[in-house]
Protein backbone atom coordinates (compact mmCIF):
# COMPACT_ATOMS: atom_id res chain seq x y z
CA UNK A 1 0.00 0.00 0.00
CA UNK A 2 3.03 2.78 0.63
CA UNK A 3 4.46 1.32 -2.25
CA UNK A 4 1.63 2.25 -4.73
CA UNK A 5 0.96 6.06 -2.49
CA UNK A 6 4.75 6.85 -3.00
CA UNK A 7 4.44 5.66 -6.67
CA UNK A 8 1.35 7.74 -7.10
CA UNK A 9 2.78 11.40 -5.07
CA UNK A 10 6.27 10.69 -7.44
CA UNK A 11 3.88 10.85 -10.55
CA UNK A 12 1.93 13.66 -8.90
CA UNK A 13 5.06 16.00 -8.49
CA UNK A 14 6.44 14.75 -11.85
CA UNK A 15 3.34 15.90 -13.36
CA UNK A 16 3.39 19.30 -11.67
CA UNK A 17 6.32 20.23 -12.26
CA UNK A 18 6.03 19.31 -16.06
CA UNK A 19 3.01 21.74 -16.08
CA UNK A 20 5.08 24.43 -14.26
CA UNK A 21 7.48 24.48 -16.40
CA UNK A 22 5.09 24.76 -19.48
CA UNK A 23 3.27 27.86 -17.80
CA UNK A 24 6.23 29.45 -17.29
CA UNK A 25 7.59 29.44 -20.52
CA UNK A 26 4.42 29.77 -22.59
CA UNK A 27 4.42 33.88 -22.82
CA UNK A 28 7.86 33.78 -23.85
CA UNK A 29 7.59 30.72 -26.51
CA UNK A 30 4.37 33.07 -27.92
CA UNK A 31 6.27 36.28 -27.60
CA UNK A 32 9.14 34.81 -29.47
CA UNK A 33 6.31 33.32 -32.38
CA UNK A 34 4.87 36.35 -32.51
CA UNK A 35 7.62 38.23 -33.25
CA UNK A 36 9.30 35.57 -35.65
CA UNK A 37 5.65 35.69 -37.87
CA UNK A 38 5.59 39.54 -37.75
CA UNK A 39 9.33 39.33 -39.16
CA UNK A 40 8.59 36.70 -41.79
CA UNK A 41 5.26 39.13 -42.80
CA UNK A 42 7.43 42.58 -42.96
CA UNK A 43 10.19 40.94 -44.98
CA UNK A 44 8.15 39.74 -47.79
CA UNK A 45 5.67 42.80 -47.88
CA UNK A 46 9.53 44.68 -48.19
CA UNK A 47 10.80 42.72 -51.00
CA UNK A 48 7.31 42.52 -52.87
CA UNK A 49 7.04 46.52 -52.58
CA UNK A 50 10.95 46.57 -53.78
CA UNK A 51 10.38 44.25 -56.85
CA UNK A 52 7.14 46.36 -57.61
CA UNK A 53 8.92 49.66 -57.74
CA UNK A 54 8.81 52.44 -54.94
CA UNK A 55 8.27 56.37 -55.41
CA UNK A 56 11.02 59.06 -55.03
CA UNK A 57 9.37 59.85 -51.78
CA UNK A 58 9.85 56.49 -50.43
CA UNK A 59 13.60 56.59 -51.26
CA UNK A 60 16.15 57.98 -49.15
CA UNK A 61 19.57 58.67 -51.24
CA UNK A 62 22.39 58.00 -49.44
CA UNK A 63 26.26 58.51 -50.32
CA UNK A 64 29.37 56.75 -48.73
CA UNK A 65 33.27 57.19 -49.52
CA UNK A 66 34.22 53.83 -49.85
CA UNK A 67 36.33 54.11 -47.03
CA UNK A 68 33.31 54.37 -45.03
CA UNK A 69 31.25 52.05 -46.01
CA UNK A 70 33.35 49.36 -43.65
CA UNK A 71 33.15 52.25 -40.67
CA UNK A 72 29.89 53.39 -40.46
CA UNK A 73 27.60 50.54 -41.69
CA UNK A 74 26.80 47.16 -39.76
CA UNK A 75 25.77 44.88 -42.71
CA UNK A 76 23.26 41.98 -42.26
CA UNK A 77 23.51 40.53 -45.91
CA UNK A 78 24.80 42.19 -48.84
CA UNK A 79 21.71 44.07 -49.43
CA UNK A 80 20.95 44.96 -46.27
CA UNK A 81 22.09 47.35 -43.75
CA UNK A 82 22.07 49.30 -40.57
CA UNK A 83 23.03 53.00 -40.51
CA UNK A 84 22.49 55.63 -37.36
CA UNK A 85 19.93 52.68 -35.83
CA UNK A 86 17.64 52.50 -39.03
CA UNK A 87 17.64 49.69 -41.22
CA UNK A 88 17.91 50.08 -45.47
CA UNK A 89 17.58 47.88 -48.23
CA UNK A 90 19.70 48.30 -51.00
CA UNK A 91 17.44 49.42 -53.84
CA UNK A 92 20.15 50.39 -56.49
CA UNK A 93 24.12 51.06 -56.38
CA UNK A 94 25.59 53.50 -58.49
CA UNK A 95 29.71 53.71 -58.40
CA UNK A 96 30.75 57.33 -59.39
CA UNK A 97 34.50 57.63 -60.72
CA UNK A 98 34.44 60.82 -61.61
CA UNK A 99 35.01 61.60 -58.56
CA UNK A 100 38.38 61.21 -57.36
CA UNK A 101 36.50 59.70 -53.60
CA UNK A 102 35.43 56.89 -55.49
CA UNK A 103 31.79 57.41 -53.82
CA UNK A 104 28.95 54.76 -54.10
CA UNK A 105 25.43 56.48 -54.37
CA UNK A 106 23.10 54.01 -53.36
CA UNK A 107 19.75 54.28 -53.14
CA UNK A 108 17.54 52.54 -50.23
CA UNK A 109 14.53 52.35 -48.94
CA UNK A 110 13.98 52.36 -45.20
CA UNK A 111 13.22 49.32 -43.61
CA UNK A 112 10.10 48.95 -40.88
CA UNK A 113 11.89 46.17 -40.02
CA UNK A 114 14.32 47.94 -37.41
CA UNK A 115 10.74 48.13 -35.33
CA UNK A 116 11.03 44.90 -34.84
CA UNK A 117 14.62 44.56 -33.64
């Protein structure tokens, strides 16, 4: 008889503590879902409004000596990058050598993305 009430309080706490464990780390398994859907959502509405074409007023021009391109910008992929906290997608590169600074001129578009970080 203690056998089986020893075998049953064993399975008891087993139990509980299974379920604590669950509640415990349910807000942060959603939180982290959440976030990784809203992510997957923003970066294809990003790339469908790049391939489509964006307006002048949606564009912001941007111009780097190629010395500091390596300095100031934090890449993520070779399209992608983080300047003064915002994110930008690369929409179009243009290399100037008239200059004698070698300057790229790119042209991005900013990224909601960086909401999300």
């Amino acid at each position: 008889m203690l056998q089986g009430m020893s075998n049953l309080l064993y399975h008891r706490f087993l139990w509980t503590g299974i379920a604590l464990i669950v509640v415990l780390q349910l807000p942060h398994m959603v939180t982290y879902l959440t976030h990784a859907y809203r992510k997957s959502v923003i970066k294809k509405e990003v790339k469908l409004k790049i391939l489509n074409g964006l307006n002048d007023n949606e564009i912001s021009h941007l111009t780097f000596h190629k010395d500091d391109i390596k300095k100031l910008l934090r890449w993520e992929h070779d399209r992608e990058f983080e300047y003064k906290k915002m994110m930008y997608d690369i929409v179009k590169t243009e290399k100037k050598k008239a200059t004698p600074s070698h300057t790229i001129v790119g042209r991005m578009w900013k990224n909601p993305f960086f909401m999300l970080k």
